[in-house]
Protein backbone atom coordinates (compact mmCIF):
# COMPACT_ATOMS: atom_id res chain seq x y z
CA UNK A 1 -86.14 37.68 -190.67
CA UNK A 2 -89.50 35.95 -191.49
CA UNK A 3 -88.17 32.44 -189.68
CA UNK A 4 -87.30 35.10 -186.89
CA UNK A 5 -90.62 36.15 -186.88
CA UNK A 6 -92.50 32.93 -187.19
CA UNK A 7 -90.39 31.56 -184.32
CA UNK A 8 -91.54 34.06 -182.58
CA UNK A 9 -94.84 33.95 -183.49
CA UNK A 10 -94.99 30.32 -182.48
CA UNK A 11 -93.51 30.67 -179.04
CA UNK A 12 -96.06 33.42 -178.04
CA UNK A 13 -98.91 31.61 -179.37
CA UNK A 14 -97.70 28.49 -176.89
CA UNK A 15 -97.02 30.31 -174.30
CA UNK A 16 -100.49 32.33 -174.72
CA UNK A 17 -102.12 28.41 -175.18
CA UNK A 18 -100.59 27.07 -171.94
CA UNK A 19 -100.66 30.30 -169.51
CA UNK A 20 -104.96 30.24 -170.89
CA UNK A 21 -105.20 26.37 -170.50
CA UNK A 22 -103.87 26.36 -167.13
CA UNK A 23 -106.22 29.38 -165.89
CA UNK A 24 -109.39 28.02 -167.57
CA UNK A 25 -108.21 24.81 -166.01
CA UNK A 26 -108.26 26.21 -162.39
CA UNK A 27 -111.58 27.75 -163.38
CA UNK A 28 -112.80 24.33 -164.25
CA UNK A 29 -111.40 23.38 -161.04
CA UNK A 30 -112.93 25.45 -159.07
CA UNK A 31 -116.25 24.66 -160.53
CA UNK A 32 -115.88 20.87 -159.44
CA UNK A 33 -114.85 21.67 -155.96
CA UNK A 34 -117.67 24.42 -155.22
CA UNK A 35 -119.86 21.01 -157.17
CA UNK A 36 -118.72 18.36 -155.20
CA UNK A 37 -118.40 20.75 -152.09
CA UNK A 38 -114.41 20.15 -151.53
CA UNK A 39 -112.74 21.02 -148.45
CA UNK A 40 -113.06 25.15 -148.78
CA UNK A 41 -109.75 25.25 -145.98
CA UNK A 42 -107.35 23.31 -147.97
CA UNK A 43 -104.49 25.11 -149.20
CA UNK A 44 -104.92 23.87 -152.45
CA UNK A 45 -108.49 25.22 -153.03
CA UNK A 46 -107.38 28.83 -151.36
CA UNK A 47 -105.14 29.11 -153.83
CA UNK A 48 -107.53 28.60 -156.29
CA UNK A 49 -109.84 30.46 -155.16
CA UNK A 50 -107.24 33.27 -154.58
CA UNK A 51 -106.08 32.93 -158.65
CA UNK A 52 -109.79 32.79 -159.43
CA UNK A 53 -111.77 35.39 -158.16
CA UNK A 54 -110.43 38.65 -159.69
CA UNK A 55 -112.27 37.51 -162.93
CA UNK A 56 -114.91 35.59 -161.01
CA UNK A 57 -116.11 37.85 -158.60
CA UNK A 58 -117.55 40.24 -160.92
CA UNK A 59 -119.78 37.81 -163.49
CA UNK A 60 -120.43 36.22 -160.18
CA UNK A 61 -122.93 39.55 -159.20
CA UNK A 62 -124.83 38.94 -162.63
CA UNK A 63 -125.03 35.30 -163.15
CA UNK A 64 -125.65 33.53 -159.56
CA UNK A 65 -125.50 29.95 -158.81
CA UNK A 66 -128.38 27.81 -158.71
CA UNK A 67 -128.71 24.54 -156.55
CA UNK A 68 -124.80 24.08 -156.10
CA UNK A 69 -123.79 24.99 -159.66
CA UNK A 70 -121.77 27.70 -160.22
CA UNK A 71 -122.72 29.21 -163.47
CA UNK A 72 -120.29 32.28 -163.19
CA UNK A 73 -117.33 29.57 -163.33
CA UNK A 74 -118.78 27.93 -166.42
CA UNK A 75 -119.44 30.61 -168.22
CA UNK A 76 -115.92 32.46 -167.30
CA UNK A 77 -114.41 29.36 -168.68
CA UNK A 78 -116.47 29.67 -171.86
CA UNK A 79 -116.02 33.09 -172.66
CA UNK A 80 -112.30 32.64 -171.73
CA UNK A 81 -111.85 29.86 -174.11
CA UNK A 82 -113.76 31.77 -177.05
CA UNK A 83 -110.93 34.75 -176.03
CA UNK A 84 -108.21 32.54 -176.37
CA UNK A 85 -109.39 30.88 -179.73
CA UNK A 86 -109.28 34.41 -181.22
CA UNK A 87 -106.22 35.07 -180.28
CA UNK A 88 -104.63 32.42 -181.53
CA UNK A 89 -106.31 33.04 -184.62
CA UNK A 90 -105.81 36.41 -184.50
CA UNK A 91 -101.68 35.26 -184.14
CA UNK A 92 -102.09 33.37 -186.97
CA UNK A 93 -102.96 35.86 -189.28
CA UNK A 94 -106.65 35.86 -189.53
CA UNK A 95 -108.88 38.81 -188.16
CA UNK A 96 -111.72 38.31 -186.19
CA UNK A 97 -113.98 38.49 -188.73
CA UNK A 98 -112.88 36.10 -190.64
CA UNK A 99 -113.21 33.19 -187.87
CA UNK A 100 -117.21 32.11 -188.12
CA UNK A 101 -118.24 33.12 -184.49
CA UNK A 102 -120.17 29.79 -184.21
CA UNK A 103 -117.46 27.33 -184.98
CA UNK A 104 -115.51 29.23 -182.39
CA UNK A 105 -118.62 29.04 -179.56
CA UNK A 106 -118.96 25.39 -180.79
CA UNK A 107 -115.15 24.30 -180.28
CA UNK A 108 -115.03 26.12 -177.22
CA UNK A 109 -117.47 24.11 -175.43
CA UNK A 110 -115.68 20.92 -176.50
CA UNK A 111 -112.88 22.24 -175.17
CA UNK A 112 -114.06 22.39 -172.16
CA UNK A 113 -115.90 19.24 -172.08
CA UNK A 114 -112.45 17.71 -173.04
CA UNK A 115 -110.82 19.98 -170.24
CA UNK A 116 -113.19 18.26 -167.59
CA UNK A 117 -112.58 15.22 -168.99
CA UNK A 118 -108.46 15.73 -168.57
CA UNK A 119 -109.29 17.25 -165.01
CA UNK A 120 -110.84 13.62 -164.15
CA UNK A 121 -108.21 11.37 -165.80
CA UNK A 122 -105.60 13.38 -164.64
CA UNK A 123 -106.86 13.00 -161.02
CA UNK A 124 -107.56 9.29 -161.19
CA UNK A 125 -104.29 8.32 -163.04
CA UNK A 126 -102.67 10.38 -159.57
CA UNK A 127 -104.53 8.91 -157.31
CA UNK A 128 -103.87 5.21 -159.01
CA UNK A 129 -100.03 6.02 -158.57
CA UNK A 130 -100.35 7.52 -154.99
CA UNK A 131 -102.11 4.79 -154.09
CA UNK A 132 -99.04 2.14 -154.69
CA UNK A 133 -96.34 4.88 -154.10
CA UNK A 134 -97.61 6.31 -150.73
CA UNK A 135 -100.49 4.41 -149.59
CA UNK A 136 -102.80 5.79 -146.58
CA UNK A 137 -100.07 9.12 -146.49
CA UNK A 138 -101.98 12.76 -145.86
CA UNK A 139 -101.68 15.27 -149.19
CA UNK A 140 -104.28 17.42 -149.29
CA UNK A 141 -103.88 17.57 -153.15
CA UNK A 142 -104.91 14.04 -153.01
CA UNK A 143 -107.76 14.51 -150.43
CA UNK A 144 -109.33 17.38 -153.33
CA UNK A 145 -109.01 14.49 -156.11
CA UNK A 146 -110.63 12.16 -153.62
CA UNK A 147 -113.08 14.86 -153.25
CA UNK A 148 -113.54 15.48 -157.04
CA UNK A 149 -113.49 11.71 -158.34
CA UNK A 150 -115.36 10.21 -155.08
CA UNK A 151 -118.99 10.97 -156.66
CA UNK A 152 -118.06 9.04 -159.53
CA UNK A 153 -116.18 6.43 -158.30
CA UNK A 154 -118.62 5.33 -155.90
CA UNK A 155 -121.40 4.69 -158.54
CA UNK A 156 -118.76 2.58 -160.07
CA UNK A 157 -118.48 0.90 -157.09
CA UNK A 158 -121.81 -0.13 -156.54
CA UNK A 159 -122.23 -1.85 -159.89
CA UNK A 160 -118.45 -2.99 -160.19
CA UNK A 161 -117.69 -3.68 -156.05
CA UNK A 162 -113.91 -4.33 -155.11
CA UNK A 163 -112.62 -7.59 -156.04
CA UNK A 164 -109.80 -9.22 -153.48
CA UNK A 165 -108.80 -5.88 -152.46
CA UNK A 166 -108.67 -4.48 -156.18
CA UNK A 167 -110.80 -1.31 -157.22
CA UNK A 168 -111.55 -1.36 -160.74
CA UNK A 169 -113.65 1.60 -160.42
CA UNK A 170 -110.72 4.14 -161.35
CA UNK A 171 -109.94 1.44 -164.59
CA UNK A 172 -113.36 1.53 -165.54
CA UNK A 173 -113.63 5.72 -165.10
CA UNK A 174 -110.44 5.66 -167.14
CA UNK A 175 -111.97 3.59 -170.22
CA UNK A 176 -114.77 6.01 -169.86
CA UNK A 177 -113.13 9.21 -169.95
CA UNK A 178 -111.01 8.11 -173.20
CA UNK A 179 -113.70 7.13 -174.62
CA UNK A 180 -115.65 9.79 -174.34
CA UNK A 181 -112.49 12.02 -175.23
CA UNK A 182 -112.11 10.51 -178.85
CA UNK A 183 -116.03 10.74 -179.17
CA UNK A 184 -115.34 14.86 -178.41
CA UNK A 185 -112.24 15.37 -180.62
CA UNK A 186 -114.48 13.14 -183.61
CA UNK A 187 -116.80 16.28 -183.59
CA UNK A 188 -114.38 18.89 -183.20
């Protein structure tokens, strides 16, 4: 009965971890698109905006945006990530009060840094492989990861220009990324 139970235990707790990664992830998501001012008519970014703004909507009305940023979406993410860290714990066997409510607020935000950080790799790595697979075709997923990684990519670009047809600025945001990813999951 107990391997019953911990089975169990462990399937709920990943299914809880994915179904809360992917939702903070479209958060995230829609935080970078309202940032980079994506395409509001694609399909893709109604949809998020459709999954999104039940739980957005209503921190939206106490926490505006400011200059572009939209706060609400950060700190929905945040506060959903704290949630999600609890319950896990809490599926673990440990009650709230024994998980120190600043380690928890601490990991949280790098989570989400590393969460940003996977939104942007994932995106270039696409791109990268769209780019030799179907070359000049219409998606509009791949016009919002244009949209998303553009900003970035052109800096590159301007210090790193395209050599004989070759754009290392996706390599180069790559390096960066995983870099920056190890530095993240050194302090957590």
């Amino acid at each position: 009965m107990g391997a019953l139970s911990s089975g169990l235990t462990s399937s709920l707790s990943f299914l809880i971890q994915t179904l809360g990664g992917l939702y903070i992830m479209a958060v995230l998501v829609r935080f970078l698109l309202q940032l980079v001012r994506a395409d509001f008519y694609n399909p893709i970014s109604q949809a998020i905006v459709k999954a999104t703004s039940p739980l957005l909507t209503p921190i939206r009305k106490v926490i505006p945006g400011y200059a572009g940023i939209d706060f609400a979406s950060l700190v929905l993410a945040l506060v959903l990530q704290i949630i999600l860290y609890y319950v896990l714990f809490a599926l673990s066997g440990f009650s709230p009060a024994q998980v120190p409510v600043g380690a928890v607020l601490f990991k949280s935000v790098i989570q989400i840094c590393i969460e940003f950080l996977n939104i942007y790799m994932f995106s270039l790595i696409i791109i990268a492989i769209a780019s030799w697979v179907a070359a000049g075709s219409y998606n509009p997923g791949l016009m919002l990861l244009h949209q998303i990684t553009e900003p970035l990519s052109s800096r590159i670009r301007k210090v790193i220009p395209p050599m004989g047809g070759l754009d290392f600025s996706l390599m180069v945001l790559v390096i960066v990324i995983i870099t920056l990813k190890n530095f993240l999951g050194a302090l957590a």
